[in-house]
Protein backbone atom coordinates (compact mmCIF):
# COMPACT_ATOMS: atom_id res chain seq x y z
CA UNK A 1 -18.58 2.73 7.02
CA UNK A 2 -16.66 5.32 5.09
CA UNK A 3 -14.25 8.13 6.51
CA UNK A 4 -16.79 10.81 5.74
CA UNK A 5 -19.32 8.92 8.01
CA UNK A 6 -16.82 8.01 11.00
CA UNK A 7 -15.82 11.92 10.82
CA UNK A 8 -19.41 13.13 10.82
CA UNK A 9 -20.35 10.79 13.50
CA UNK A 10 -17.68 11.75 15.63
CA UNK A 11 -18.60 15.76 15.24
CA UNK A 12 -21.93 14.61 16.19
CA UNK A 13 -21.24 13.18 19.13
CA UNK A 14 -19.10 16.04 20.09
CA UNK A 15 -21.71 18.23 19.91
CA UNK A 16 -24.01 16.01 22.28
CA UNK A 17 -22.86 18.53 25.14
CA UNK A 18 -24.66 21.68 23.50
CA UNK A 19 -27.56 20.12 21.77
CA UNK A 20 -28.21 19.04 25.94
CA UNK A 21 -28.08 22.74 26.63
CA UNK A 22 -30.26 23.57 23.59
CA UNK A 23 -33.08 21.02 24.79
CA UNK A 24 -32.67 22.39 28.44
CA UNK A 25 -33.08 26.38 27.14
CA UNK A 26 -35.79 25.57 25.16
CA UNK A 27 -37.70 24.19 27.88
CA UNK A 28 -37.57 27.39 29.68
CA UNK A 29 -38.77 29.74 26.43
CA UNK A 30 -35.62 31.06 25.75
CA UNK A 31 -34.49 29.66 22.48
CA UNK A 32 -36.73 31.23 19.30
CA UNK A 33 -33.39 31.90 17.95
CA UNK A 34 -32.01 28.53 18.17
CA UNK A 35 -35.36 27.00 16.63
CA UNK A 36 -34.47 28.99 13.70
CA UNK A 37 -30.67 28.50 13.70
CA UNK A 38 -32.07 24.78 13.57
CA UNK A 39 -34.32 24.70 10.33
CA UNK A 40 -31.83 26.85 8.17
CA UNK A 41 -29.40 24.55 9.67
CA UNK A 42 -31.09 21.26 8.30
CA UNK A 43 -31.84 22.87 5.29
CA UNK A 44 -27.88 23.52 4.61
CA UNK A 45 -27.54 19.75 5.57
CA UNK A 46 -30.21 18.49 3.28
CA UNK A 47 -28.66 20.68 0.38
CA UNK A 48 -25.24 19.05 1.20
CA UNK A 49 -26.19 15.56 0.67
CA UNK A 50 -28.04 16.51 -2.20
CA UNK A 51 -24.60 17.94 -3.59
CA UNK A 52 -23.07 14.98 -2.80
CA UNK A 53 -25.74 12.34 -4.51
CA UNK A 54 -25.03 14.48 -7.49
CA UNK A 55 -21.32 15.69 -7.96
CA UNK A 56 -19.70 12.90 -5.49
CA UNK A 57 -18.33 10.20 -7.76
CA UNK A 58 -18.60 7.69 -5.08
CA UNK A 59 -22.55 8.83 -3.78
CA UNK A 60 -23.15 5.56 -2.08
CA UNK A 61 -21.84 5.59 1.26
CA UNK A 62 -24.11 2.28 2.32
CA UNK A 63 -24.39 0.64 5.73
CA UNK A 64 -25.28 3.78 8.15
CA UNK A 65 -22.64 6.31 6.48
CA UNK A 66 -26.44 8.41 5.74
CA UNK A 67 -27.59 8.49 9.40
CA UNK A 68 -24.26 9.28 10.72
CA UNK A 69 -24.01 12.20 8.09
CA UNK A 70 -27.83 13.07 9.52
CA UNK A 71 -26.84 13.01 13.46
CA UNK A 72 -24.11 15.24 12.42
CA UNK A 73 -26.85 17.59 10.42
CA UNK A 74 -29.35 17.73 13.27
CA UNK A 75 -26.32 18.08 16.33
CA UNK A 76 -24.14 20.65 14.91
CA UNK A 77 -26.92 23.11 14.24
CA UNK A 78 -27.74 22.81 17.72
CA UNK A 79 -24.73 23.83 18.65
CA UNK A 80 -24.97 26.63 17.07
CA UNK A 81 -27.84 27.44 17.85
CA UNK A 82 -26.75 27.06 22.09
CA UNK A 83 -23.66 29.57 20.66
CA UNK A 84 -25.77 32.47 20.00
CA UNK A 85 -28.05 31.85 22.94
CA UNK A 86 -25.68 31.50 25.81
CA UNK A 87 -24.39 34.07 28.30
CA UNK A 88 -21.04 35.04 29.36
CA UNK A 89 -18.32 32.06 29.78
CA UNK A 90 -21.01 29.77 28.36
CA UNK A 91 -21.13 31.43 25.91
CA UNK A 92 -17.70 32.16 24.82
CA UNK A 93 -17.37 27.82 26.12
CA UNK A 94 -20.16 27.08 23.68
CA UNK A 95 -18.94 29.65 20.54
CA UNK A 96 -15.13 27.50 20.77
CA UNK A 97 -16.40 24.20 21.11
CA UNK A 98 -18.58 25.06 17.42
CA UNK A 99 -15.59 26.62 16.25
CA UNK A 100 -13.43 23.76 17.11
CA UNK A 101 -16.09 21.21 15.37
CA UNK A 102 -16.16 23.03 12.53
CA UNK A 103 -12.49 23.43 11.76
CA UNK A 104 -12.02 19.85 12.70
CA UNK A 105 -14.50 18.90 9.83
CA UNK A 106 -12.96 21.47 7.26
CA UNK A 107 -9.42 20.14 7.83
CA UNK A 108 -10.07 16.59 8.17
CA UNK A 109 -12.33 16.63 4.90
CA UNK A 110 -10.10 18.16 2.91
CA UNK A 111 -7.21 16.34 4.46
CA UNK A 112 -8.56 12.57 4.70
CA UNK A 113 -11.88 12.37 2.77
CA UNK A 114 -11.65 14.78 -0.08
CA UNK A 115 -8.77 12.34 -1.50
CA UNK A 116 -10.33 9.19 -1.19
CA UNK A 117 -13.39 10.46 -2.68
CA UNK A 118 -11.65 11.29 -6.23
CA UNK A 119 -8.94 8.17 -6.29
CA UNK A 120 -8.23 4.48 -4.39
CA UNK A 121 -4.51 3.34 -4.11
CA UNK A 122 -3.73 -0.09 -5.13
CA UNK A 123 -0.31 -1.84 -6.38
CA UNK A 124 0.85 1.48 -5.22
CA UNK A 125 -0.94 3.12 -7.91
CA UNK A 126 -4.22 6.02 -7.41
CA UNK A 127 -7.22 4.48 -9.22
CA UNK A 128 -9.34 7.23 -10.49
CA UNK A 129 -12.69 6.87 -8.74
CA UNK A 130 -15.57 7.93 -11.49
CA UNK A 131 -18.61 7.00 -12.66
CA UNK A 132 -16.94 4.94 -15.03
CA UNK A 133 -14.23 3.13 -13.58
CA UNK A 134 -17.53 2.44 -10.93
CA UNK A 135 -19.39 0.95 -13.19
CA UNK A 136 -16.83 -1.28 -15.19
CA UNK A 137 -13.98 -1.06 -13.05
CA UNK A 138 -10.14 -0.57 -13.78
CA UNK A 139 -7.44 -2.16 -15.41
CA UNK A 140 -3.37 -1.28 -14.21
CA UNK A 141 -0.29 -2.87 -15.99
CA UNK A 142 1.76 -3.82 -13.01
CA UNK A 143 5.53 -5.11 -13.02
CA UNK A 144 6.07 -8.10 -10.75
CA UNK A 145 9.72 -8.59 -9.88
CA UNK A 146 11.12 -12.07 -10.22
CA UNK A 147 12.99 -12.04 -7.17
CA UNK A 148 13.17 -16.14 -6.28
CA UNK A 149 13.05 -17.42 -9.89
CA UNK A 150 14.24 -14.89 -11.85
CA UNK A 151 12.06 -15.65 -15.14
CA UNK A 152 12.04 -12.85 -16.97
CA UNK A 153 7.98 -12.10 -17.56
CA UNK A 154 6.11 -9.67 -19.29
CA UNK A 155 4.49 -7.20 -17.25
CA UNK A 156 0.91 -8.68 -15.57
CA UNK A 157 -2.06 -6.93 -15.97
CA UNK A 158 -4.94 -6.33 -13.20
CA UNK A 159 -8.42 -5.56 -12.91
CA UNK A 160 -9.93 -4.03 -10.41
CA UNK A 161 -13.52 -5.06 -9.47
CA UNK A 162 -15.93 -1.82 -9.19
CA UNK A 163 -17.30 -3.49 -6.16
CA UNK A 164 -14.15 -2.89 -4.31
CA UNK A 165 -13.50 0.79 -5.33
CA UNK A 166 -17.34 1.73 -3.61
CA UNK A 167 -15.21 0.48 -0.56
CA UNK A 168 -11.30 0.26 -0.72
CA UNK A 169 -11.24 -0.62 2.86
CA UNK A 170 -12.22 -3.45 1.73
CA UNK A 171 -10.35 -7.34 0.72
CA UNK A 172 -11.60 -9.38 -2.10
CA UNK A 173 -10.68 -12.77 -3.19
CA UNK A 174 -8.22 -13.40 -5.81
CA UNK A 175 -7.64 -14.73 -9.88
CA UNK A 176 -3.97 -15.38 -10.85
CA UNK A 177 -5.21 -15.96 -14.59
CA UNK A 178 -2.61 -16.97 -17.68
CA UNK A 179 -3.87 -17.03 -21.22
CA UNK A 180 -2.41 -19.19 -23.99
CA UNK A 181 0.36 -19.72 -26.28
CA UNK A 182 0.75 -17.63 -28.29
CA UNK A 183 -0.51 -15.24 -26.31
CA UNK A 184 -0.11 -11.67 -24.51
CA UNK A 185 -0.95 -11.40 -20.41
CA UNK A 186 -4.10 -9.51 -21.30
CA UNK A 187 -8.12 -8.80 -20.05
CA UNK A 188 -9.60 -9.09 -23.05
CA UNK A 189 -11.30 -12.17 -22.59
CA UNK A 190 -11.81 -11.81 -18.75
CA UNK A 191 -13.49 -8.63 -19.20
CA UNK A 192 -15.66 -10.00 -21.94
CA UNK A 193 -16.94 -12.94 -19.54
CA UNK A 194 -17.61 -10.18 -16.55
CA UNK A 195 -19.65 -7.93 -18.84
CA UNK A 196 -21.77 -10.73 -19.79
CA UNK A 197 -22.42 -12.57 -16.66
CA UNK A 198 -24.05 -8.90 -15.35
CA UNK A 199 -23.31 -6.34 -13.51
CA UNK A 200 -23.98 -7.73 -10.21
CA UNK A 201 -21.27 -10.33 -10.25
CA UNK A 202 -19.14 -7.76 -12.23
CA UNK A 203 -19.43 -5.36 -8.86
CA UNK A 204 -18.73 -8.83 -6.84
CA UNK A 205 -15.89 -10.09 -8.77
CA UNK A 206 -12.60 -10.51 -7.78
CA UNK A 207 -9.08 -9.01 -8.16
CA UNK A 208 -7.77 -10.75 -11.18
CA UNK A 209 -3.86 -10.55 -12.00
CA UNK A 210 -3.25 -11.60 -15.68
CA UNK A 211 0.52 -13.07 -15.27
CA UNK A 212 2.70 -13.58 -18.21
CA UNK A 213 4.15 -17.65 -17.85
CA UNK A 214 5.29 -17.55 -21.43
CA UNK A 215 8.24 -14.93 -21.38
CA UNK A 216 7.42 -14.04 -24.68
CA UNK A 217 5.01 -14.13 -27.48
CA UNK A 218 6.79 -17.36 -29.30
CA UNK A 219 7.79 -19.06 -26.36
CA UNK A 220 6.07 -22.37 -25.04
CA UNK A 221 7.92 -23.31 -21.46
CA UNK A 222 7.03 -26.13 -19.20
CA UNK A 223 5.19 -24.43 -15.86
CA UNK A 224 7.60 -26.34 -14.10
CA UNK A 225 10.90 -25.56 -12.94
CA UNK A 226 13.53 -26.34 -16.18
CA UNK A 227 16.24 -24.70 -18.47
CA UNK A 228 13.65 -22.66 -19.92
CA UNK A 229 13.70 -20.60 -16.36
CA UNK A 230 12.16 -21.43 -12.98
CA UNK A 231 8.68 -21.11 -13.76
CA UNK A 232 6.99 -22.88 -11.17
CA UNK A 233 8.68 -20.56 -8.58
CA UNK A 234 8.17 -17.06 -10.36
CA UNK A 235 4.00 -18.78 -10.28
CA UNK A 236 3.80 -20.13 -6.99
CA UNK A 237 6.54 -17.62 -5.19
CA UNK A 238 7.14 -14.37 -7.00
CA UNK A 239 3.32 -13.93 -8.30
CA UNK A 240 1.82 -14.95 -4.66
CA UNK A 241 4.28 -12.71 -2.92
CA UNK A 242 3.65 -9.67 -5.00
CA UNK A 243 -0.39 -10.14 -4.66
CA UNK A 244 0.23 -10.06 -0.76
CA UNK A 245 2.41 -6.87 -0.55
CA UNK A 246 0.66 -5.00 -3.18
CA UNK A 247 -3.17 -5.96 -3.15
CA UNK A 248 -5.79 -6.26 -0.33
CA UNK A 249 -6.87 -9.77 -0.61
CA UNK A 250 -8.26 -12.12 1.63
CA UNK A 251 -5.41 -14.53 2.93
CA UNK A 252 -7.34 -17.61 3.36
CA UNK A 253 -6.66 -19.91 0.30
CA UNK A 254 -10.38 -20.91 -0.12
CA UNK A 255 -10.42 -17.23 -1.74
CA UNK A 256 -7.39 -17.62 -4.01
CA UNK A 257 -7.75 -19.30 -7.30
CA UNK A 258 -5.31 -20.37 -10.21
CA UNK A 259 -7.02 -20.30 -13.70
CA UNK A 260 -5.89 -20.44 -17.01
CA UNK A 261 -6.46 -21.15 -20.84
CA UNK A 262 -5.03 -23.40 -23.29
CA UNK A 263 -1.02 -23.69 -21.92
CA UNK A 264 -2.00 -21.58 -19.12
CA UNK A 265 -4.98 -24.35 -18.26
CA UNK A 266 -2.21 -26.81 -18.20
CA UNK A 267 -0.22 -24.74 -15.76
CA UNK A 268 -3.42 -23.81 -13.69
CA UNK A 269 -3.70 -27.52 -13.28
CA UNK A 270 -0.39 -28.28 -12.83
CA UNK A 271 0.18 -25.63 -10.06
CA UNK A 272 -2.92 -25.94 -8.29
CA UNK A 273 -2.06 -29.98 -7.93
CA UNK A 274 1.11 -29.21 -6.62
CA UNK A 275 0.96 -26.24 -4.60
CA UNK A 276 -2.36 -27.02 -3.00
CA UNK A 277 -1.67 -24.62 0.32
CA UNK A 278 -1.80 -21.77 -1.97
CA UNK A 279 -5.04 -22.01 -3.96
CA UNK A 280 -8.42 -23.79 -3.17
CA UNK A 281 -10.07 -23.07 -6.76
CA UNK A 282 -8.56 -23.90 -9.74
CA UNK A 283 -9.94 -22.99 -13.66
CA UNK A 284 -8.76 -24.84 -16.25
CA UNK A 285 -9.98 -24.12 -19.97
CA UNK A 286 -9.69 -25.95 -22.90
CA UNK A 287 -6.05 -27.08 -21.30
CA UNK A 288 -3.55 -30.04 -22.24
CA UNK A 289 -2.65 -32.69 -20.29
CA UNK A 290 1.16 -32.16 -20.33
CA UNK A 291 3.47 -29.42 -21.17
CA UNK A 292 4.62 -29.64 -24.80
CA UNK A 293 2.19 -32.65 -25.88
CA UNK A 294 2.37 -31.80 -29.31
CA UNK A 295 6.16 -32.66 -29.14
CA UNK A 296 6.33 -34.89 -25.81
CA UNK A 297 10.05 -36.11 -27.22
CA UNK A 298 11.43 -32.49 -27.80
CA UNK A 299 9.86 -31.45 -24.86
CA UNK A 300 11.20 -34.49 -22.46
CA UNK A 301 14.88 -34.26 -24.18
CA UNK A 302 15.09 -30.41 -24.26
CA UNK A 303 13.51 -29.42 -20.78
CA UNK A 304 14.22 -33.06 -18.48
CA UNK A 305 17.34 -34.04 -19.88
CA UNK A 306 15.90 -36.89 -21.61
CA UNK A 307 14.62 -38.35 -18.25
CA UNK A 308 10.46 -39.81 -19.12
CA UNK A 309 10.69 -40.08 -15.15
CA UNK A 310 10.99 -36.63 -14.44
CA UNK A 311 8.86 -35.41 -17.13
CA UNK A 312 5.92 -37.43 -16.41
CA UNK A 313 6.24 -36.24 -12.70
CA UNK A 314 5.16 -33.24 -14.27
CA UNK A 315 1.83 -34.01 -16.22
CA UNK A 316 -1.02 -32.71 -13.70
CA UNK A 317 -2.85 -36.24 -13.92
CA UNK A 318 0.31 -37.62 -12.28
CA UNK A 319 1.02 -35.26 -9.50
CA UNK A 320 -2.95 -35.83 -8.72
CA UNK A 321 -2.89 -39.54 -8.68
CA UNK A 322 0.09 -39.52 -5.95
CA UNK A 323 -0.59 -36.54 -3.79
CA UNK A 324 -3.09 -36.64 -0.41
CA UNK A 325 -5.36 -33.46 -0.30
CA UNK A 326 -6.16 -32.48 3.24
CA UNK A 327 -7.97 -29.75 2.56
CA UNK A 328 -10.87 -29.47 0.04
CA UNK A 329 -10.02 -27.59 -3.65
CA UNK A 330 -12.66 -26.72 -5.99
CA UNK A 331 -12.10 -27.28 -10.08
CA UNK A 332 -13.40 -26.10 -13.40
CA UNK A 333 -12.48 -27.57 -16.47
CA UNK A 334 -14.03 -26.81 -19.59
CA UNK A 335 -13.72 -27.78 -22.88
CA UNK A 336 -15.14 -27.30 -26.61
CA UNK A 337 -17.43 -29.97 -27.80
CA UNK A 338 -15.53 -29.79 -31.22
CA UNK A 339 -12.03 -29.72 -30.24
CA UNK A 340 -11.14 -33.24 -31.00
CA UNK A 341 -7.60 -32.84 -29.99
CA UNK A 342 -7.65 -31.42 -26.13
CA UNK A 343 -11.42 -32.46 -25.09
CA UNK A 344 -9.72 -36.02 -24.45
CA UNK A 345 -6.75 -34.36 -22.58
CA UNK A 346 -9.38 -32.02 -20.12
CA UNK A 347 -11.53 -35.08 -19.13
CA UNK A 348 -8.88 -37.29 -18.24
CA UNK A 349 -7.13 -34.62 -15.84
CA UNK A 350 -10.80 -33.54 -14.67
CA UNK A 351 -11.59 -37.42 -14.19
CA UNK A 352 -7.56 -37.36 -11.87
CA UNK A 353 -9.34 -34.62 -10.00
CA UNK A 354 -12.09 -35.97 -8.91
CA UNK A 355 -10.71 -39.12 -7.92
CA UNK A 356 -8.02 -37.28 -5.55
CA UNK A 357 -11.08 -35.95 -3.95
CA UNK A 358 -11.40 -32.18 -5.44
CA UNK A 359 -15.07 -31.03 -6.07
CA UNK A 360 -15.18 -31.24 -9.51
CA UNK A 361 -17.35 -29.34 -12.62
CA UNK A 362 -16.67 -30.33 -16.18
CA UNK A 363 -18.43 -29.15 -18.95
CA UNK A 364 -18.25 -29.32 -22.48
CA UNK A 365 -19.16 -26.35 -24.31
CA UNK A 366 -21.69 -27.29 -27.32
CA UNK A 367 -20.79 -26.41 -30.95
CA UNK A 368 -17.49 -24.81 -29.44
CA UNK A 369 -14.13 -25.20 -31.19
CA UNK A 370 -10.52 -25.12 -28.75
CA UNK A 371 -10.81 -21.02 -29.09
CA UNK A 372 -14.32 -20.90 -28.59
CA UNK A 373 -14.69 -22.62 -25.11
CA UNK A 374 -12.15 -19.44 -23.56
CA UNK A 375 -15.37 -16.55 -23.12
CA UNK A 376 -18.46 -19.16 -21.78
CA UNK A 377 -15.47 -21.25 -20.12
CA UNK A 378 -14.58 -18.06 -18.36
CA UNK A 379 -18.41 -17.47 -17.45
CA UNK A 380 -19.06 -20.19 -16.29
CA UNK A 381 -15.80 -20.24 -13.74
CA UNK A 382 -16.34 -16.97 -12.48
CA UNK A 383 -20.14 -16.65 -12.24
CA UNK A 384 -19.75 -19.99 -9.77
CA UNK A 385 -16.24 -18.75 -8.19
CA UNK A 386 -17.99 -15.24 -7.40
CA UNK A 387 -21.04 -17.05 -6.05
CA UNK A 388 -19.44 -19.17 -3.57
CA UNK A 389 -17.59 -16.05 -2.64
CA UNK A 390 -20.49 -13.93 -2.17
CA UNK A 391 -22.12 -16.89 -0.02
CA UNK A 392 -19.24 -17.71 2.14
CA UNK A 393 -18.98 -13.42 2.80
CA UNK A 394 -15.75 -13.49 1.02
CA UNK A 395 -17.88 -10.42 -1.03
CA UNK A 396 -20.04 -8.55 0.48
CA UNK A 397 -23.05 -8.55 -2.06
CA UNK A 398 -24.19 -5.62 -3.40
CA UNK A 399 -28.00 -6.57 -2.88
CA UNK A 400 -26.43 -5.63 1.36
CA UNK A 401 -26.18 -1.89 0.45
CA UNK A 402 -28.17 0.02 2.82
CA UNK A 403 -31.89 0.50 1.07
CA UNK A 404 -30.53 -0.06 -2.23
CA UNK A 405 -31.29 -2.92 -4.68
CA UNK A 406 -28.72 -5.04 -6.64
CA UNK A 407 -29.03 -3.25 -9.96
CA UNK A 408 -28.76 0.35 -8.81
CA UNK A 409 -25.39 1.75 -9.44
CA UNK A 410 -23.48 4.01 -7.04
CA UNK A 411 -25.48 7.21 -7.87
CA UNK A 412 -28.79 5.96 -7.82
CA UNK A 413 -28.44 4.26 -4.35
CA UNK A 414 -26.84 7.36 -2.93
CA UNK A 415 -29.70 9.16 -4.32
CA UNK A 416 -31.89 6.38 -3.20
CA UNK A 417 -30.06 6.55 0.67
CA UNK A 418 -29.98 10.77 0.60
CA UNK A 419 -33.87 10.45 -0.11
CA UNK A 420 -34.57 8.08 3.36
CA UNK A 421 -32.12 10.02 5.00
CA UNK A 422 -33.71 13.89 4.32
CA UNK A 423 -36.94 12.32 4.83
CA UNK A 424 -35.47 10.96 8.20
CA UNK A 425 -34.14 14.09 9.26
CA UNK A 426 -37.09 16.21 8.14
CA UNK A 427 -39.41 13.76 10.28
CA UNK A 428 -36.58 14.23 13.18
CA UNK A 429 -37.02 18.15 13.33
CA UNK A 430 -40.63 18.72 12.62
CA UNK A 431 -40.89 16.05 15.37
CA UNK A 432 -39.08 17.71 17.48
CA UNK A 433 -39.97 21.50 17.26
CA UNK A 434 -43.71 19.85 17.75
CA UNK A 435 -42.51 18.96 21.23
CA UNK A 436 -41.05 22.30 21.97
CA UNK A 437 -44.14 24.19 20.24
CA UNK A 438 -46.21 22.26 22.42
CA UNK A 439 -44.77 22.64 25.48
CA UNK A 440 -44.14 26.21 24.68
CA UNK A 441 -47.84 26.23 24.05
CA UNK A 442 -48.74 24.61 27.35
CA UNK A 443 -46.11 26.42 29.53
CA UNK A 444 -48.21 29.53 28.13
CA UNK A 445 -51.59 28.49 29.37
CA UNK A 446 -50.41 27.53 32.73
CA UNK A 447 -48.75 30.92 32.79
CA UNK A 448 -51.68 32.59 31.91
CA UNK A 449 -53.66 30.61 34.79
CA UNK A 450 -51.30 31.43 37.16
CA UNK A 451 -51.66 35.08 36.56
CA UNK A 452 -55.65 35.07 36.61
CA UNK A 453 -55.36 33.18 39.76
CA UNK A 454 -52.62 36.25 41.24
CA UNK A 455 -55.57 38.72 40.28
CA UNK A 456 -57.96 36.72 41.29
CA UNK A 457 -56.34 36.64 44.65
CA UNK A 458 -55.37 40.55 44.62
């Protein structure tokens, strides 16, 4: 529940004292003014929410954020209404206490909530909150200091799931993603798979941090640790420490995943072999089976000092065939059914993986060159990655929100939610002043008995 709700509840509940008095008076005939106080009261409230289904960028509050808004619209009425019918110190008591709940609400929504409602903070930067960046989400170019290997990267780029800005209180699971080589650290292709898996799983997806493992545009490093700069450590130390300072993630491992394409398949393999404590899911697309493989000499005699030892400790088949997995670790590997060069490569270090016990998917992508396996490859890995997520309530689905069904965006469930809710509180008041009407109405006849019978008896 949102800040607006947990504020509104509260004032509700602080005005349980009047409201108390207000059922007592009426009892006794004495509150015609506070009936009235009442229904232009609700109607204010019901024209509020309405404001806020249409001009609010974020309208859906979901889980009870609605009926916490209502108590709040039926209590503090009430209050009011006990205000201008009390007497003396009750009076003046009753007149402060309003006052108080009022200026609490004023301050603390323009204070706390007005803020939140127009931008969300992450990686230390504001977010704007709108109906677009709601829809398809955002994108921030972050910097991610190399403090333990000192590789000098590119700056990373991140999206930010929609799902996640409807509720920044919120964690979500994690992507550390690298594209190929050449390449640049950017969306492009990640957003293109979200957008056409649906919106659903876009609002469900992830946090996805596009890391640069290539330095530059030209260069083709090992992932490992060499002269070419520590790369292993800025992926498996510097990346992982920035995500847990800067983003709100889950920090079990079965929600972090290492995915890649091409040379950054290779190193998703690689890394997630290695460095199994840090990720339980790894994507690998269209990925070799060894750094450098088109030039395994150069690449052994420039980057392992001529040592085939050391080298092959590096190939991701390797590392799998001599390290014990304790705890379970999900793969994707995909590959183009025309890329006669690397399909080879991807079902060998697939076939690794599933003999050192990961739960493993390989596909091959039909009529799909090396290029052409990147967009469906990256369908295919997220639209199971977010579905295990949402299953295991890593995500809280989207289908949860409070009366709402899974494609409705933000404004038409808060539309949706303000329509249950006045119909709530309408059903609340007219059920309510139809008790006090009709004991009103009854009080009056036994009145009226009482006098006959005084006449009677005069």
């Amino acid at each position: 529940m949102g800040t607006l709700a947990w504020l509104t509840l509260a004032l509700g509940l602080l005005a349980a004292y009047p409201v108390a008095r207000f059922a007592a008076r009426g009892w006794r005939f004495q509150a015609g003014s506070t009936v009235r106080v009442v229904v232009i009261g609700q109607v204010v409230g019901l024209a509020f929410i309405i404001a806020w289904c249409l001009f609010a960028p974020r309208a859906d509050l979901g889980g009870i954020g609605w009926f916490a808004i209502a108590l709040a619209s039926v209590a503090i009425p009430l209050a009011l209404g006990d205000a201008l019918q009390s007497a003396g110190r009750l009076r003046v008591l009753s007149i402060a206490l309003t006052a108080l709940i009022g200026l609490t609400g004023v301050a603390a929504g323009a204070l706390t909530v007005a803020p939140t409602l127009a931008t969300a903070t992450v990686a230390g930067k504001a977010v704007p909150v709108t109906e677009q960046t709601l829809t398809n989400g955002a994108q921030l170019t972050v910097h991610i200091p190399p403090t333990a290997s000192g590789f000098s990267a590119r700056d990373a780029h991140l999206f930010v799931p929609p799902g996640w800005l409807r509720d920044p209180s919120s964690t979500r699971p994690v992507v550390e993603m690298m594209m190929g080589q050449p390449g640049n650290p950017t969306l492009g292709a990640t957003l293109d798979a979200l957008h056409g898996i649906g919106g659903e799983r876009l609002d469900d997806a992830p946090f996805i941090l596009v890391v640069d493992q290539l330095g530059n545009i030209k260069a083709n490093p090992p992932c490992s640790d060499t002269s070419a700069g520590k790369l292993d450590t800025y992926l498996s130390k510097d990346v992982p420490a920035w995500i847990r300072g800067n983003l709100p993630v889950s920090g079990d491992r079965a929600n972090w995943a290492i995915a890649g394409y091409s040379h950054g398949g290779e190193c998703a393999a690689y890394l997630g072999a290695k460095h199994p404590g840090i990720w339980a899911n790894v994507v690998s697309i269209s990925g070799p089976d060894k750094p450098g493989e088109h030039r395994p000499n150069y690449t052994r005699d420039t980057y392992y000092g001529g040592s085939q030892a050391t080298y092959a400790a590096t190939w991701p088949e390797n590392i799998l065939a001599a390290t014990h997995y304790s705890q379970p670790t999900r793969a994707i590997f995909v590959t183009g059914a025309l890329d006669t060069h690397f399909r080879p490569q991807v079902e060998a270090t697939a076939t690794a993986a599933e003999k050192a016990g990961w739960k493993v998917t390989y596909w091959v992508v039909p009529d799909s060159t090396h290029t052409q396996a990147l967009e469906p490859g990256l369908k295919t890995a997220y639209n199971q990655l977010i579905g295990v997520w949402v299953a295991s309530g890593a995500v809280a689905a989207q289908a949860d929100r409070l009366l709402c069904t899974a494609d409705q965006n933000a404004r038409a469930c808060g539309l949706t939610q303000a329509g249950s809710v006045a119909g709530t509180v309408t059903i609340v008041d007219l059920s309510v002043l139809a008790v006090f009407l009709g004991a009103q109405l009854l009080l009056f006849f036994r009145r009226g008995r009482r006098l006959r019978a005084d006449v009677d008896a005069a």
